[in-house]
Protein backbone atom coordinates (compact mmCIF):
# COMPACT_ATOMS: atom_id res chain seq x y z
CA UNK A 1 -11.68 35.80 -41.87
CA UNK A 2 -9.45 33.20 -40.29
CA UNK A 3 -10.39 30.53 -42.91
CA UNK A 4 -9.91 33.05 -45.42
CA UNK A 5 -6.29 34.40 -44.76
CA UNK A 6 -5.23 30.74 -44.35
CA UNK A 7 -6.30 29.73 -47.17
CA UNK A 8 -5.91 32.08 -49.78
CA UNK A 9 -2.45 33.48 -48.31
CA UNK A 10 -1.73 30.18 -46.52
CA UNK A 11 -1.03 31.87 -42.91
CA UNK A 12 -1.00 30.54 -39.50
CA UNK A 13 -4.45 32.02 -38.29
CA UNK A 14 -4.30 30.61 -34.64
CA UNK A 15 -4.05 34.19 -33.31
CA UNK A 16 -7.45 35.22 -35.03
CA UNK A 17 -9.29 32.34 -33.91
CA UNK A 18 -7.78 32.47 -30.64
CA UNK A 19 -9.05 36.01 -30.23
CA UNK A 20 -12.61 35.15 -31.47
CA UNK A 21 -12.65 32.44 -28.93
CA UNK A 22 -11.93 34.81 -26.23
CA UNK A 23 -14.46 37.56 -27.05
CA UNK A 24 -16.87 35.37 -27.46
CA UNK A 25 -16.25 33.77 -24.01
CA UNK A 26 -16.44 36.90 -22.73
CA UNK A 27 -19.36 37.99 -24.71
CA UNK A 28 -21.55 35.56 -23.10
CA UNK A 29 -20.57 35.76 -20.02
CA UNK A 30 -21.24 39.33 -19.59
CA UNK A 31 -24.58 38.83 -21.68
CA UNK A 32 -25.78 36.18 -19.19
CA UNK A 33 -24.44 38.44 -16.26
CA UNK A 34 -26.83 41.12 -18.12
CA UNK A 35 -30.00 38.58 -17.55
CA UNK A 36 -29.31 37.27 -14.00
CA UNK A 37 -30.95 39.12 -11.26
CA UNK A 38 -29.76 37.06 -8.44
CA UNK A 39 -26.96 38.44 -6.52
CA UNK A 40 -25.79 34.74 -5.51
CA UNK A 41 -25.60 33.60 -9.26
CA UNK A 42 -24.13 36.95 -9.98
CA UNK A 43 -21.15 36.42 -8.19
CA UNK A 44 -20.78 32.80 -9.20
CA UNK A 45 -20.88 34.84 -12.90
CA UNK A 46 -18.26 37.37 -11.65
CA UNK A 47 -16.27 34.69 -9.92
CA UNK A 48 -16.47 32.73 -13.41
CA UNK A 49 -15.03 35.36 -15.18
CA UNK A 50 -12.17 36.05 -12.74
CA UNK A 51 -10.88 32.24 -13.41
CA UNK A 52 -11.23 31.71 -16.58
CA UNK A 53 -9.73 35.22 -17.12
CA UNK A 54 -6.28 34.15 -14.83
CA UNK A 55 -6.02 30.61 -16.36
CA UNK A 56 -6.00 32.33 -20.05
CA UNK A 57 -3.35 34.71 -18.42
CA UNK A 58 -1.88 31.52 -16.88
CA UNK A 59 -1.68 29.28 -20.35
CA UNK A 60 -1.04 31.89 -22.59
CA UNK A 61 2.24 33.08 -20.59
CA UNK A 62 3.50 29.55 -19.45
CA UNK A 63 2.06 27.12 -21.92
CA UNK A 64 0.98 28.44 -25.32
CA UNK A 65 2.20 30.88 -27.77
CA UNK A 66 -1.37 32.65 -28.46
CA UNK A 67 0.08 33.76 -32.22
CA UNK A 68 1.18 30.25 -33.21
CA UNK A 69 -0.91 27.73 -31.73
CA UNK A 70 -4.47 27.52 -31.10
CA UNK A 71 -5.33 26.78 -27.57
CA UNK A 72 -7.82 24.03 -27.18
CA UNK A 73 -7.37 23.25 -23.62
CA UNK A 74 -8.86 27.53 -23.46
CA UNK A 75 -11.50 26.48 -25.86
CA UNK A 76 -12.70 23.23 -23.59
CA UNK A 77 -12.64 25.82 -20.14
CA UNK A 78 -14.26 28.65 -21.92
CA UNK A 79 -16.67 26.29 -23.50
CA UNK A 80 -17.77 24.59 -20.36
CA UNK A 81 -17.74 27.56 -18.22
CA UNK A 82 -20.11 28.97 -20.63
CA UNK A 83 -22.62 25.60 -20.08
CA UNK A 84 -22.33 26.70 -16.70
CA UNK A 85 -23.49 29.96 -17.00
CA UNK A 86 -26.43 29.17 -18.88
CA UNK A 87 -27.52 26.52 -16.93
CA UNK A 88 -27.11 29.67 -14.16
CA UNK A 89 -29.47 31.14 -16.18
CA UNK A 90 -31.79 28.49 -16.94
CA UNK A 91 -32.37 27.74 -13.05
CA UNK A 92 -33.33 31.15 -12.55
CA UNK A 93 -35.62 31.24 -15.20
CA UNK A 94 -37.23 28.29 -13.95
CA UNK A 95 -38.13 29.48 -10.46
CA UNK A 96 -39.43 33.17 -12.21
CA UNK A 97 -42.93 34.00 -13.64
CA UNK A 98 -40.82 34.15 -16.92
CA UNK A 99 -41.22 30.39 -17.12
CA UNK A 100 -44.59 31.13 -18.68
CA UNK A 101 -43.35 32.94 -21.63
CA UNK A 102 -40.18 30.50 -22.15
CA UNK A 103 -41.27 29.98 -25.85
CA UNK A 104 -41.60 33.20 -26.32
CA UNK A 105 -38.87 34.48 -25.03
CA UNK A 106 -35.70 36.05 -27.41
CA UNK A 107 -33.00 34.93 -24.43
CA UNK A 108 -34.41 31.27 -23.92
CA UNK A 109 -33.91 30.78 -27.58
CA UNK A 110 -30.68 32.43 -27.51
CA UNK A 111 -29.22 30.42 -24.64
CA UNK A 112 -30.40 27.41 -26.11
CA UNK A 113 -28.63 27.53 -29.06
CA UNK A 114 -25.41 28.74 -27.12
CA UNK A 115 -25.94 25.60 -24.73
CA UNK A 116 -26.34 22.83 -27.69
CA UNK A 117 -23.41 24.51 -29.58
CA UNK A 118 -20.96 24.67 -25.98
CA UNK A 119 -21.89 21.26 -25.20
CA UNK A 120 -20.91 20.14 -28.70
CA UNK A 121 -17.62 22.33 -28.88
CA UNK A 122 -16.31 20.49 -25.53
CA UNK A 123 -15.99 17.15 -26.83
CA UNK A 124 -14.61 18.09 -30.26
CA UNK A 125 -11.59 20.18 -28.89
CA UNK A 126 -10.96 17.40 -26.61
CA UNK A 127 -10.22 15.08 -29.75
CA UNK A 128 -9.36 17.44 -31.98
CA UNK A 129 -5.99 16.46 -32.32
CA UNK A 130 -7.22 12.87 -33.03
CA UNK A 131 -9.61 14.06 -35.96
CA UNK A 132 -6.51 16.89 -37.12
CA UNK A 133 -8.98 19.89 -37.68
CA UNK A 134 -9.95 18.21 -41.20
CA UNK A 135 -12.82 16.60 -43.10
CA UNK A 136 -15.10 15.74 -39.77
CA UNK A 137 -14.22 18.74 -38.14
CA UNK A 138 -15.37 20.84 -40.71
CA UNK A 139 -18.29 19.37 -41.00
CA UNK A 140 -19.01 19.13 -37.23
CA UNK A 141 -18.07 22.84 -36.69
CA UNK A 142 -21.22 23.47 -39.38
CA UNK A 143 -23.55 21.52 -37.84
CA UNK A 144 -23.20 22.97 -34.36
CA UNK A 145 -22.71 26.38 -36.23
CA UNK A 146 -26.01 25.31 -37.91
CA UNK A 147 -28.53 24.29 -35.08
CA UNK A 148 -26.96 27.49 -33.06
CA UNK A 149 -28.16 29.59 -36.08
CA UNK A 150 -31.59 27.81 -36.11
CA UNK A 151 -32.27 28.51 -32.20
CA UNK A 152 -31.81 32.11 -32.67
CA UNK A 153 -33.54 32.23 -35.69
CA UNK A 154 -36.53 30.46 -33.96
CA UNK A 155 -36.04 32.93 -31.04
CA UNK A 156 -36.34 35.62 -33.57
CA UNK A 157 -39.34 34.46 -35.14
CA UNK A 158 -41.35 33.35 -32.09
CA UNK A 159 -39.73 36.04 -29.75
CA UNK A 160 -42.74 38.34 -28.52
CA UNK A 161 -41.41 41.87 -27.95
CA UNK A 162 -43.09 42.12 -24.44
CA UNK A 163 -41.18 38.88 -23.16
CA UNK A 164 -37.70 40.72 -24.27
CA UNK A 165 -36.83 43.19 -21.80
């Protein structure tokens, strides 16, 4: 949509990828929060959430202009609190019995492809100005858009339904 609207009617579309990177901060946070049993990690989770939630308060009312510009330094915090949480994850799964069903598993996959994809997007917003958002960073933005898309399809193919609770 935001490609789209800025290129056909030429429009700043900060604001709607702005949004999208928000909800889907959110979004897998609270997905991951879903998975984690552990009370400890939970809170880390919850804690997580609280910060990233008052620094987007923080930069959007001090810093940025969320309609006009798109917020990178939001992107690189979300983006690496997001590793965080999956590694969260990851470390629990390890030390469960679910270890022995990892391929098999629809949420291994999942965070997998979320993981390779975060740890991709970090470095790119951090020179993104350098590259200008044009020819590489098109083409970078597939890829990682690419190998996310092939995790969960692998996850969807080798998932086995008892494994996805």
């Amino acid at each position: 949509m935001g490609y789209f609207i800025g290129v056909v009617y030429r429009k700043n579309t900060s604001f709607i990828y702005n949004l999208w990177n928000f909800l889907n901060s959110y979004f897998y946070f609270f997905f991951f929060l879903s998975l984690i049993k552990n009370t400890f990690k939970r809170n880390i989770i919850k804690t997580i959430i609280v910060i990233y939630s008052i620094i987007s308060i923080i930069d959007i009312t001090f810093y940025n202009n969320f309609i006009e510009i798109g917020l990178n330094a939001n992107v690189i915090i979300g983006s690496t609190f997001i590793v965080i949480v999956v590694m969260l994850y990851f470390t629990e799964l390890l030390k469960s019995e679910a270890v022995l069903g990892l391929n098999t598993s629809i949420y291994f996959w999942i965070s997998l492809g979320v993981l390779f994809f975060n740890i991709g997007m970090i470095p790119i917003f951090v020179i993104a100005r350098i590259i200008e958002y044009r020819g590489v960073w098109d083409v970078i933005i597939l890829s990682l858009n690419l190998i996310m898309a092939s995790f969960f399809i692998t996850g969807f193919i080798a998932s086995k339904k008892e494994f996805n609770k």
